[in-house]
N, C-alpha and C. Protein backbone atom coordinates (compact mmCIF):
# COMPACT_ATOMS: atom_id res chain seq x y z
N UNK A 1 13.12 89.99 6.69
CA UNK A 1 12.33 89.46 7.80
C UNK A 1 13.22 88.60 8.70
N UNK A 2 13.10 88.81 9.92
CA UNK A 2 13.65 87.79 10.91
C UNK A 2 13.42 86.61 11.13
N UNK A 3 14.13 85.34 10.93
CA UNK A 3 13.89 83.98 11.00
C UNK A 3 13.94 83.31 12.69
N UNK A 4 13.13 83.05 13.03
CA UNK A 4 12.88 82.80 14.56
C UNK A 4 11.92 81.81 14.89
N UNK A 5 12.53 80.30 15.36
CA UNK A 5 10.97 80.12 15.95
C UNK A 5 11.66 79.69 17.09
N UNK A 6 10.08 80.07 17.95
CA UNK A 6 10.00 80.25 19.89
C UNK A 6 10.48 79.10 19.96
N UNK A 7 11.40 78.92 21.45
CA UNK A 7 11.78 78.35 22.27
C UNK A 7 11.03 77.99 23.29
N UNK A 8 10.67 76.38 23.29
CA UNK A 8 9.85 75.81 23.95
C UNK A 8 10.54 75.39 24.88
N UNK A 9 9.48 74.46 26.38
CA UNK A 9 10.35 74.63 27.64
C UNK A 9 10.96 73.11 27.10
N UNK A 10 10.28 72.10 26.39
CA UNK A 10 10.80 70.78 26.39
C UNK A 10 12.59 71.00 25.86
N UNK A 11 12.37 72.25 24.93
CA UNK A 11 13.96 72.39 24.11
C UNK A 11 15.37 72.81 25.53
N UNK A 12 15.00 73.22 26.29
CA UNK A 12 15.50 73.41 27.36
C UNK A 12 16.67 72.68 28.16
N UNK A 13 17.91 72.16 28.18
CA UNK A 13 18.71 71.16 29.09
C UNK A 13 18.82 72.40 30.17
N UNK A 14 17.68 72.25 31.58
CA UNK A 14 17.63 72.51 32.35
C UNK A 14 17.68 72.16 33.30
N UNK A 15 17.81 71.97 34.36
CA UNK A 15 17.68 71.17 36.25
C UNK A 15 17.76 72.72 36.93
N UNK A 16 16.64 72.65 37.91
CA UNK A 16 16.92 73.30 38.92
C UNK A 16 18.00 72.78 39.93
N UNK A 17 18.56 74.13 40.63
CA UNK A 17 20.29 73.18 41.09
C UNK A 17 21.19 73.16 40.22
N UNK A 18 20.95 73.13 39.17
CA UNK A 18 22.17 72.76 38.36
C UNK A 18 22.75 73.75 37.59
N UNK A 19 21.48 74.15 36.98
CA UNK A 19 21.39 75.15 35.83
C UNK A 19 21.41 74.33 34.06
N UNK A 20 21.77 74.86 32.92
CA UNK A 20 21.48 73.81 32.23
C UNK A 20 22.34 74.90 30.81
N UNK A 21 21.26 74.76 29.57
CA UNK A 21 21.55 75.26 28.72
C UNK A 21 20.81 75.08 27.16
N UNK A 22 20.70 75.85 26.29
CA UNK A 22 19.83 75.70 25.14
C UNK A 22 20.61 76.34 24.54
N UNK A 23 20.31 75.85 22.85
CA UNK A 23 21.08 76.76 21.89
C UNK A 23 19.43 77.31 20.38
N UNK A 24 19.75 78.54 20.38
CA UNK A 24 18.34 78.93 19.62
C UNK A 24 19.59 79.53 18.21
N UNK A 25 18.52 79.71 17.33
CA UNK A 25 18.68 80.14 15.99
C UNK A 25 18.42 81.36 15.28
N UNK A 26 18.85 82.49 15.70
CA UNK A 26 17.91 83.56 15.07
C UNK A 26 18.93 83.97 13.23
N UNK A 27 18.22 84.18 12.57
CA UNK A 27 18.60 84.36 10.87
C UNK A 27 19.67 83.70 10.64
N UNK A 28 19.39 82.47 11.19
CA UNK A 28 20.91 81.51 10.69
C UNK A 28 22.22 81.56 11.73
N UNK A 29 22.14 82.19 12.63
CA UNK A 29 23.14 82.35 13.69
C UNK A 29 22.12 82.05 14.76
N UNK A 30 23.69 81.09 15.03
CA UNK A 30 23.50 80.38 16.68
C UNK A 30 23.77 80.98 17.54
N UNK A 31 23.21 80.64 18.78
CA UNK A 31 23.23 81.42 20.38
C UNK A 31 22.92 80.51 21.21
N UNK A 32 23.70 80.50 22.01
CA UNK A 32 24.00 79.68 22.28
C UNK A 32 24.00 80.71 24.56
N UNK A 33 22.68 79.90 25.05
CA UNK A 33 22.35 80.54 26.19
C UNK A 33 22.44 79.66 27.30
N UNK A 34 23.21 80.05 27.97
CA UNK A 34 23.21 79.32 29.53
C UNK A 34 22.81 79.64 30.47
N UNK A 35 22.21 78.51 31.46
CA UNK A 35 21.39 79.00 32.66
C UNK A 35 22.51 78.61 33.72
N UNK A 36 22.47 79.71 34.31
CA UNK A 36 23.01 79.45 36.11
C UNK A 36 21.95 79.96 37.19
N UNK A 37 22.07 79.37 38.12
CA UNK A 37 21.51 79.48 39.60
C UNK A 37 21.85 80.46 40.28
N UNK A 38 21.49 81.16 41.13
CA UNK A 38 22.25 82.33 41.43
C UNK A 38 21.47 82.62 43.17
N UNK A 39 21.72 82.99 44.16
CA UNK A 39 20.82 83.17 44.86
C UNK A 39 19.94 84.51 44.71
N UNK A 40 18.77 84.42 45.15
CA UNK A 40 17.88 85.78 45.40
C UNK A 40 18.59 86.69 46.44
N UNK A 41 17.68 87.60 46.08
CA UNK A 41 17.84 88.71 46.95
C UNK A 41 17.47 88.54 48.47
N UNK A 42 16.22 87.54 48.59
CA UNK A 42 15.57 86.75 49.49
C UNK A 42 16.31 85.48 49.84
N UNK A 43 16.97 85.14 50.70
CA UNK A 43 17.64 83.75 51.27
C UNK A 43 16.86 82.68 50.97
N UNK A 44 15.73 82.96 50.71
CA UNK A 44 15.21 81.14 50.64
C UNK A 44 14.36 81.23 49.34
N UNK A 45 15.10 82.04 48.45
CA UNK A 45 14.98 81.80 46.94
C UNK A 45 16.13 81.84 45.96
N UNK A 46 16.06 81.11 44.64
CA UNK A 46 17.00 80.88 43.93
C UNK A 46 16.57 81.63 42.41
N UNK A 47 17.42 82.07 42.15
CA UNK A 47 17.05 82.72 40.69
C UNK A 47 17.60 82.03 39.68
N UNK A 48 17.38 82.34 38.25
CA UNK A 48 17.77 81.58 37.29
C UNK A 48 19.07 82.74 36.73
N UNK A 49 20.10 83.01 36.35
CA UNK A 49 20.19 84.16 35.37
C UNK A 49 20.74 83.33 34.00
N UNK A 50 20.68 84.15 33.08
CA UNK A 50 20.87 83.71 31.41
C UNK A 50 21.82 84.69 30.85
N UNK A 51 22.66 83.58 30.33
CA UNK A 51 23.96 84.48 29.75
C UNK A 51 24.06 84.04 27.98
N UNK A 52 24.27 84.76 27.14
CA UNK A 52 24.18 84.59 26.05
C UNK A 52 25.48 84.38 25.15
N UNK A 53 26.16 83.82 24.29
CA UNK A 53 27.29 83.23 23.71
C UNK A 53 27.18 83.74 22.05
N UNK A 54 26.96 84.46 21.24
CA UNK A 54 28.10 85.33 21.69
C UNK A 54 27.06 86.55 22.88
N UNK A 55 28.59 86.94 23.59
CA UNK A 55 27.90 87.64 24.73
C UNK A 55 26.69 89.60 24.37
N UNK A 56 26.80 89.70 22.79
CA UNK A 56 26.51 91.31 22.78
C UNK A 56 24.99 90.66 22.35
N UNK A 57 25.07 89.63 22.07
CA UNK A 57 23.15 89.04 21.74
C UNK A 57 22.32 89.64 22.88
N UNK A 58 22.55 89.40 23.83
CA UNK A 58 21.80 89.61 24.75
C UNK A 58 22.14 89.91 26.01
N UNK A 59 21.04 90.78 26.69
CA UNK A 59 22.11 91.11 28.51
C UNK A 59 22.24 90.21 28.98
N UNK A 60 22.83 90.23 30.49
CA UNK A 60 22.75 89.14 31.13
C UNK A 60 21.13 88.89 31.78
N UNK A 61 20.43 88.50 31.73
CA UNK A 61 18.87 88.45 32.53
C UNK A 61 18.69 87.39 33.49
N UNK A 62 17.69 87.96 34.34
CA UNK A 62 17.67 87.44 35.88
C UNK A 62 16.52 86.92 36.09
N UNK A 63 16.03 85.48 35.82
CA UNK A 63 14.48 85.37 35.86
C UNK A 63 14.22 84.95 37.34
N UNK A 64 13.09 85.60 38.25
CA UNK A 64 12.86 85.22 39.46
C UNK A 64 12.33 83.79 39.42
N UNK A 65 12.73 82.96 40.19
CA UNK A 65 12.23 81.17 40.26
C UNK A 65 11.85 80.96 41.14
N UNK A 66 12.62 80.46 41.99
CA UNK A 66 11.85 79.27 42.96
C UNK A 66 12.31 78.98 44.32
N UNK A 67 11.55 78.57 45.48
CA UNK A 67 12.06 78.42 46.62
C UNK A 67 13.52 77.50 46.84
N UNK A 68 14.26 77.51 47.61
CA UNK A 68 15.42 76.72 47.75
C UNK A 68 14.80 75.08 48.04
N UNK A 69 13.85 75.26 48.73
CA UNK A 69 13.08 74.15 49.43
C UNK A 69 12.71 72.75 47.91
N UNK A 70 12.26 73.90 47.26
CA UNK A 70 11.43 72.79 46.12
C UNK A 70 12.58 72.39 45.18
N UNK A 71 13.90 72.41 45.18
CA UNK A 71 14.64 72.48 43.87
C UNK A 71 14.55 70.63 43.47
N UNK A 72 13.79 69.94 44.09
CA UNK A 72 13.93 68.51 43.79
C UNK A 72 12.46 67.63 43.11
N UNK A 73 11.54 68.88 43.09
CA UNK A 73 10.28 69.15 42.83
C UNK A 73 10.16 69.20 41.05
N UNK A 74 9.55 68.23 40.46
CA UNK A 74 9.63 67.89 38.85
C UNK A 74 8.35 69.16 38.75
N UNK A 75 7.22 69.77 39.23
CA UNK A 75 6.36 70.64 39.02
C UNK A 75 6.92 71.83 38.29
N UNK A 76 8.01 72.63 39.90
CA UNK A 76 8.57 73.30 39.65
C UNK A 76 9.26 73.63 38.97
N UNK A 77 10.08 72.76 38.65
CA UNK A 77 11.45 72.67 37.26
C UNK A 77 10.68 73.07 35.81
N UNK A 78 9.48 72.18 35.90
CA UNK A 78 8.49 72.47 34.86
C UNK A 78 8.32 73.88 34.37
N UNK A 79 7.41 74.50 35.67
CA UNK A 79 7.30 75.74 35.84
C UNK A 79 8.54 76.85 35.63
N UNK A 80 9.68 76.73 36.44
CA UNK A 80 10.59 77.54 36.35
C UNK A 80 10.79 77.23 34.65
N UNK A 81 10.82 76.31 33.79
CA UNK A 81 11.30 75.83 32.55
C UNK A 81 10.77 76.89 31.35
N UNK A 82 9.67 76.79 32.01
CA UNK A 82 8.27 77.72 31.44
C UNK A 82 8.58 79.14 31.17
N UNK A 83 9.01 79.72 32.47
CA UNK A 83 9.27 81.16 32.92
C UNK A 83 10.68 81.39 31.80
N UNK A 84 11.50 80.19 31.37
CA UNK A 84 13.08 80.22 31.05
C UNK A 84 12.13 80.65 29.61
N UNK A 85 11.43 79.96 29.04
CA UNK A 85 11.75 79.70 27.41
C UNK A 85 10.75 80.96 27.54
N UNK A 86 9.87 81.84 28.56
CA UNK A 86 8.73 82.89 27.39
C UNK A 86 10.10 84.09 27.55
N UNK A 87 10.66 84.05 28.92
CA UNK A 87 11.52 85.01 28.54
C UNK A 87 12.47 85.39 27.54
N UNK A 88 13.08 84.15 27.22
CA UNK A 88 13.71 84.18 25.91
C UNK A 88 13.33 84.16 24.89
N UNK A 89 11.48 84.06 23.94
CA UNK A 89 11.32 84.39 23.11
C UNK A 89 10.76 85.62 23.09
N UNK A 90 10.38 86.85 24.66
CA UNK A 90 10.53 88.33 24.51
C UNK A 90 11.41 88.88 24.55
N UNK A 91 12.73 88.06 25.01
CA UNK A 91 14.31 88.91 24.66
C UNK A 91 14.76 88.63 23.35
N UNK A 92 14.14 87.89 22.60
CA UNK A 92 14.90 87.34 21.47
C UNK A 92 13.78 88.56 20.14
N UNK A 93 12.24 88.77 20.43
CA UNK A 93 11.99 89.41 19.75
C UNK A 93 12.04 91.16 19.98
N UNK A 94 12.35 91.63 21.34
CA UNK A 94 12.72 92.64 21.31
C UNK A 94 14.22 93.18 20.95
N UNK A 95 14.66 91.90 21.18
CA UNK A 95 16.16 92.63 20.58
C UNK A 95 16.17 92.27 18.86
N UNK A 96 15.63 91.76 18.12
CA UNK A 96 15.69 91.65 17.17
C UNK A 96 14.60 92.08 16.21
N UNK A 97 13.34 93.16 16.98
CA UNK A 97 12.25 93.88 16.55
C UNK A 97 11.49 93.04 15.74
N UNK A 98 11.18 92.00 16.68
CA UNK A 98 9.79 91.30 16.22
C UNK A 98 8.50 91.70 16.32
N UNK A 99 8.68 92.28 17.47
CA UNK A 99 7.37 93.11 18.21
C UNK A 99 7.25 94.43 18.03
């Protein structure tokens, strides 16, 4: 059985702007995932993408976020925080057939 528990947004060293970073646990091995900022496809949005350490854990993934406008906005950060940690506990159980 796979040893996993979800990644909550509080576990998160995140800032919008900044980008940040978390380290999760799956069967005793660490992973160790970083967030960068990236721009959208759209000019007056910012994306999150997530890179994984070691790098074959996981793709690189692109979570859509937030206006450029709000990056100073504690709601949003919230929110975008939110969007960071469900994605990573459906990349973490599809790549490791939780689901």
């Amino acid at each position: 059985m796979i040893a996993y528990k979800n990644c909550s947004p509080s576990e998160l060293n995140y800032t919008l702007g900044k980008g940040g970073n978390v380290t999760i646990k799956v069967n005793g091995k660490t992973i160790t995932l970083t967030f960068k900022d990236v721009p959208a496809e759209n000019p007056k949005y910012m994306n999150v993408k997530i890179f994984s350490d070691p790098k074959h854990i996981m793709a690189s993934i692109v979570v859509d976020s937030y206006l450029k406008d709000d990056k100073n906005d504690a709601d949003v950060n919230q929110k975008v925080k939110e969007k960071l940690a469900n994605c990573i506990n459906t990349a973490v159980r599809n790549r490791f057939g939780l689901i």
